[in-house]
Protein backbone atom coordinates (compact mmCIF):
# COMPACT_ATOMS: atom_id res chain seq x y z
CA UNK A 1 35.22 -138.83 -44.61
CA UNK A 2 32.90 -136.83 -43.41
CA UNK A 3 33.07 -132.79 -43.89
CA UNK A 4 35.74 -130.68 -41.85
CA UNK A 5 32.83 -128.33 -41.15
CA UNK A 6 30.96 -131.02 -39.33
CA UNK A 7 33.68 -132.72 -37.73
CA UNK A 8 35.11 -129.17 -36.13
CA UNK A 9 31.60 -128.33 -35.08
CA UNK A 10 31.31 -132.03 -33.52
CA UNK A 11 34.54 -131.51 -31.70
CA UNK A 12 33.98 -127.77 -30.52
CA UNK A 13 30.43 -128.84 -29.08
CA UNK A 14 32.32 -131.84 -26.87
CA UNK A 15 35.23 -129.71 -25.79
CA UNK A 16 32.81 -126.98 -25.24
CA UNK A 17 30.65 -129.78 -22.70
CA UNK A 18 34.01 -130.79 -21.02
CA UNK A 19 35.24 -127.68 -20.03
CA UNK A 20 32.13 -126.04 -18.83
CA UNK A 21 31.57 -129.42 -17.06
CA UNK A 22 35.29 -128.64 -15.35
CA UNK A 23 34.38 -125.56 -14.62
CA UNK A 24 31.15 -126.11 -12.95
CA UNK A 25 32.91 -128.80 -10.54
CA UNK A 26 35.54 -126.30 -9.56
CA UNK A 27 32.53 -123.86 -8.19
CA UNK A 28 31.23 -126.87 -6.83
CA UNK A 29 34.21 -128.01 -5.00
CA UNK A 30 35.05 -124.68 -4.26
CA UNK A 31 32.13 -123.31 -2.55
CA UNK A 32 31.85 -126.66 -0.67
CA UNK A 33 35.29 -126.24 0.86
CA UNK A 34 34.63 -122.77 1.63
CA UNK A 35 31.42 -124.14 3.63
CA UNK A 36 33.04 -126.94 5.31
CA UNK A 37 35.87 -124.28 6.55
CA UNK A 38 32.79 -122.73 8.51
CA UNK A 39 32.08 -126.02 9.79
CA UNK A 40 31.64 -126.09 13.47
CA UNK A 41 30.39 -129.76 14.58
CA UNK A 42 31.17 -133.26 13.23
CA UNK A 43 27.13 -133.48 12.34
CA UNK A 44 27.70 -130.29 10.26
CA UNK A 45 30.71 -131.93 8.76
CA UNK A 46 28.84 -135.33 7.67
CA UNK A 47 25.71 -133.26 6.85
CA UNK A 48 27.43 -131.17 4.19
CA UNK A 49 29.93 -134.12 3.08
CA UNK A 50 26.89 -136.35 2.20
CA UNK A 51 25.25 -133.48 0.65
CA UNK A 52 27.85 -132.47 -1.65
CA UNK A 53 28.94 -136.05 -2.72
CA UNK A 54 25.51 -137.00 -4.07
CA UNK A 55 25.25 -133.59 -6.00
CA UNK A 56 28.97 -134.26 -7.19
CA UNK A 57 27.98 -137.86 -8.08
CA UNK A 58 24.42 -136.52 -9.65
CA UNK A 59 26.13 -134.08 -11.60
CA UNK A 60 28.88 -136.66 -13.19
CA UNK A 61 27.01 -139.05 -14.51
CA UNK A 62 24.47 -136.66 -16.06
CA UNK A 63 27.48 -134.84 -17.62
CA UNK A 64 29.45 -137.96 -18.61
CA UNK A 65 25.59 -139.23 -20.17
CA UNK A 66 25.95 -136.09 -21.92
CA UNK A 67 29.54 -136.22 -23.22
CA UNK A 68 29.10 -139.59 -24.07
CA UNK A 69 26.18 -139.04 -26.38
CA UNK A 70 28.42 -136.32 -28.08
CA UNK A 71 31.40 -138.45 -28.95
CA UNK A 72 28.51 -140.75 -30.20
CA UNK A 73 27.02 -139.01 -32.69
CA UNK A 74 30.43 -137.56 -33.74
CA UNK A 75 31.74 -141.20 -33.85
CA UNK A 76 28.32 -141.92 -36.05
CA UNK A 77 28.62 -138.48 -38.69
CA UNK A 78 32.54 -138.80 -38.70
CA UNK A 79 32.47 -142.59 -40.35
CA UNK A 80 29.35 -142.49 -41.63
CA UNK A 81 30.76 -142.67 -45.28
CA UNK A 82 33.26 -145.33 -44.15
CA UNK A 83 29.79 -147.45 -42.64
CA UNK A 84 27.52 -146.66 -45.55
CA UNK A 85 29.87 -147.98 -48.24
CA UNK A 86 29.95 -151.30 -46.33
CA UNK A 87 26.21 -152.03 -45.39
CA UNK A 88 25.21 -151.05 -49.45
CA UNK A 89 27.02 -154.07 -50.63
């Protein structure tokens, strides 16, 4: 198995990515709510909806790209020894 060292640092980088990730879409969704509370006309309303869903949408997959490449290469360090032992034989 691979080191504790590396495996904690693995793990604290991904839960690290997730919750600023969770935090960013809270100021998201927050300040779009707080703009659509302004809103005066169903244009407005469509305007900013459109607006904020493809920035929401944007912002997901890059993050879950992101998150994904992290369990990745933890997946890859964490059984490396397990994967090694198999391919030298």
């Amino acid at each position: 198995m691979a080191d504790f060292s590396s495996v904690q640092q693995h793990l604290t980088a991904i839960t690290t990515a997730q919750t600023d990730f969770v935090k960013s879409s809270f100021e998201a969704s927050k300040a779009y709510f707080e703009k659509l509370a302004g809103v005066k006309s169903p244009d407005k309303f469509f305007e900013l909806t459109a607006e904020y869903t493809k920035s929401a949408q944007a912002t997901f997959v890059a993050e879950a790209t992101k998150i994904g490449d992290l369990y990745k290469t933890f997946a890859q360090e964490a059984f490396k020894p397990f994967t090694s032992s198999f391919l030298t034989k």
